[in-house]
Protein backbone atom coordinates (compact mmCIF):
# COMPACT_ATOMS: atom_id res chain seq x y z
CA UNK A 1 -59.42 35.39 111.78
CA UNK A 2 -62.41 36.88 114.20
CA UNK A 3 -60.99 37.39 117.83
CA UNK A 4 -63.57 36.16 120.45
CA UNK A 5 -65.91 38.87 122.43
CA UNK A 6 -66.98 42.00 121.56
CA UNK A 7 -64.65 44.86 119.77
CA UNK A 8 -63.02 47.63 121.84
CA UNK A 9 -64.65 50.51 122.35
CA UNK A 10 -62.64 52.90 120.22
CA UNK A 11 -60.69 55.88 122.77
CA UNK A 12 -62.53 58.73 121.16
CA UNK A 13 -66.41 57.32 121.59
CA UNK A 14 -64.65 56.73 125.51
CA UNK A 15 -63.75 60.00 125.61
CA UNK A 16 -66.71 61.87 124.69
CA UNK A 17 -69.02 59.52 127.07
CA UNK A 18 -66.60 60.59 129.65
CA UNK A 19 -66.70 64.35 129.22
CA UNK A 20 -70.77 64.21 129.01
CA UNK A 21 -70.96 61.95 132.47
CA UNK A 22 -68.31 65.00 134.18
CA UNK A 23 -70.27 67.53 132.53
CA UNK A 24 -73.58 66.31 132.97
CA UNK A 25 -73.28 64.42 136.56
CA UNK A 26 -75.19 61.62 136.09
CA UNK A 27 -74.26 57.91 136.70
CA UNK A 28 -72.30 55.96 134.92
CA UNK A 29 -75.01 53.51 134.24
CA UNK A 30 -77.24 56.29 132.71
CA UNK A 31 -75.28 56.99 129.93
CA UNK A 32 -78.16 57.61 127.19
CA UNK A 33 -77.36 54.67 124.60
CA UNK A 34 -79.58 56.77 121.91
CA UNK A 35 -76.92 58.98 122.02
CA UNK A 36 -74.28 56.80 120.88
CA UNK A 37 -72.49 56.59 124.14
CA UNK A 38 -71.17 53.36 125.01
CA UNK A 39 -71.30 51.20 127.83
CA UNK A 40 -70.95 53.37 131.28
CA UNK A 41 -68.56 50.90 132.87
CA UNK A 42 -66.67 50.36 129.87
CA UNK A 43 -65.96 53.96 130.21
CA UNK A 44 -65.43 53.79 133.88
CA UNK A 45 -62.85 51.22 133.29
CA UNK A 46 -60.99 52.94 131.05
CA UNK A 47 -60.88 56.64 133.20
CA UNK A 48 -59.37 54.52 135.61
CA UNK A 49 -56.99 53.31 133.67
CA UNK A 50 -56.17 56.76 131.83
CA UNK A 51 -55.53 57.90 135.47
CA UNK A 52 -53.42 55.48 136.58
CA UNK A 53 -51.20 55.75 133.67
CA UNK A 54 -51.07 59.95 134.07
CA UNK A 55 -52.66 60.88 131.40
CA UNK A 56 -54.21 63.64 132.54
CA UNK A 57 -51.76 65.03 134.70
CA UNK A 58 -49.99 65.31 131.22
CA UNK A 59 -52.59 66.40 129.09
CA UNK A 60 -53.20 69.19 131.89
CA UNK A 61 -49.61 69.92 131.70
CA UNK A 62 -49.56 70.16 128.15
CA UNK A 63 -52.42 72.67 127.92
CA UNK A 64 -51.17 74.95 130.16
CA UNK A 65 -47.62 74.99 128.36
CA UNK A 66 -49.46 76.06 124.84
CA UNK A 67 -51.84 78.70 126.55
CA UNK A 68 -48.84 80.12 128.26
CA UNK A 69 -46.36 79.94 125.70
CA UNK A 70 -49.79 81.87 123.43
CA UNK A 71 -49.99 84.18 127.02
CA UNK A 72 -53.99 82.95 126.86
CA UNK A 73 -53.74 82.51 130.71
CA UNK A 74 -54.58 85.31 133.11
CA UNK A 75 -51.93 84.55 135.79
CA UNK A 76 -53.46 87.72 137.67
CA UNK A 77 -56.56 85.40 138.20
CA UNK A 78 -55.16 82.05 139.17
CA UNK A 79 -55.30 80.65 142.81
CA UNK A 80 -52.79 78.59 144.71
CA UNK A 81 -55.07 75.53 146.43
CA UNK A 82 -53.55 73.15 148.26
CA UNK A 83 -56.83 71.43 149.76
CA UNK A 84 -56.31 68.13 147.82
CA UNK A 85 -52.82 67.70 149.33
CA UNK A 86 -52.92 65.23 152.28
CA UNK A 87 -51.06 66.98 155.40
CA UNK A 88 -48.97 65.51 157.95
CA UNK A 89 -50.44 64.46 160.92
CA UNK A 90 -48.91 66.81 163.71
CA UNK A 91 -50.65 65.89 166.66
CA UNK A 92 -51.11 68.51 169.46
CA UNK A 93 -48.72 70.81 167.38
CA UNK A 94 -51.62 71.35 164.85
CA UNK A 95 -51.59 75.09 163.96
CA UNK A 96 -54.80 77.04 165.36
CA UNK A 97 -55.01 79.09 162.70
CA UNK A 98 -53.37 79.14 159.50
CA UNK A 99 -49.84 80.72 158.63
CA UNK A 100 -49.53 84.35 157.54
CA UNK A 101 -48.68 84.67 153.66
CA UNK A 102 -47.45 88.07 154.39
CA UNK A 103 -43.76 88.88 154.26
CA UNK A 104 -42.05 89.04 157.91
């Protein structure tokens, strides 16, 4: 029996319409169709959903654990960035200038 509406867009054909909107830039709705990308709010939709269910965080996680375990990361090289943590709001006891790293 035929379900009603179009198919699902297979994960993988998301996927790759995903990477070339983050690696190009362009808009979602300018995904080249010649190209065999699907639909660019398809793809949006399903991101979103991808990120709300962690799978990135994982898949990050994942990758790192397999190039560390095959010591493929340079851990001389890597930065500690906290910029995309929100801070607590401290009021007039805001710090002037940020605290030393150095050991006391």
């Amino acid at each position: 029996m035929k379900t009603p509406g179009p198919r699902p867009v297979p994960d993988r054909q998301c996927l790759q319409s995903i990477l070339y909107v983050l690696h190009t830039g362009i808009g979602w709705e300018d995904l080249p169709q010649e190209l065999g990308f699907r639909s660019g709010m398809t793809c949006w939709r399903r991101i979103k959903r991808w990120i709300n269910a962690g799978v990135f965080d994982d898949l990050h996680r994942i990758l790192l654990a397999q190039l560390n375990a095959a010591n493929e990361i340079d851990w001389s090289r890597a930065v500690i960035d906290g910029s995309h943590i929100d801070t607590k709001k401290w009021g007039s006891r805001t710090l002037s200038s940020p605290p030393s790293l150095a050991p006391t």
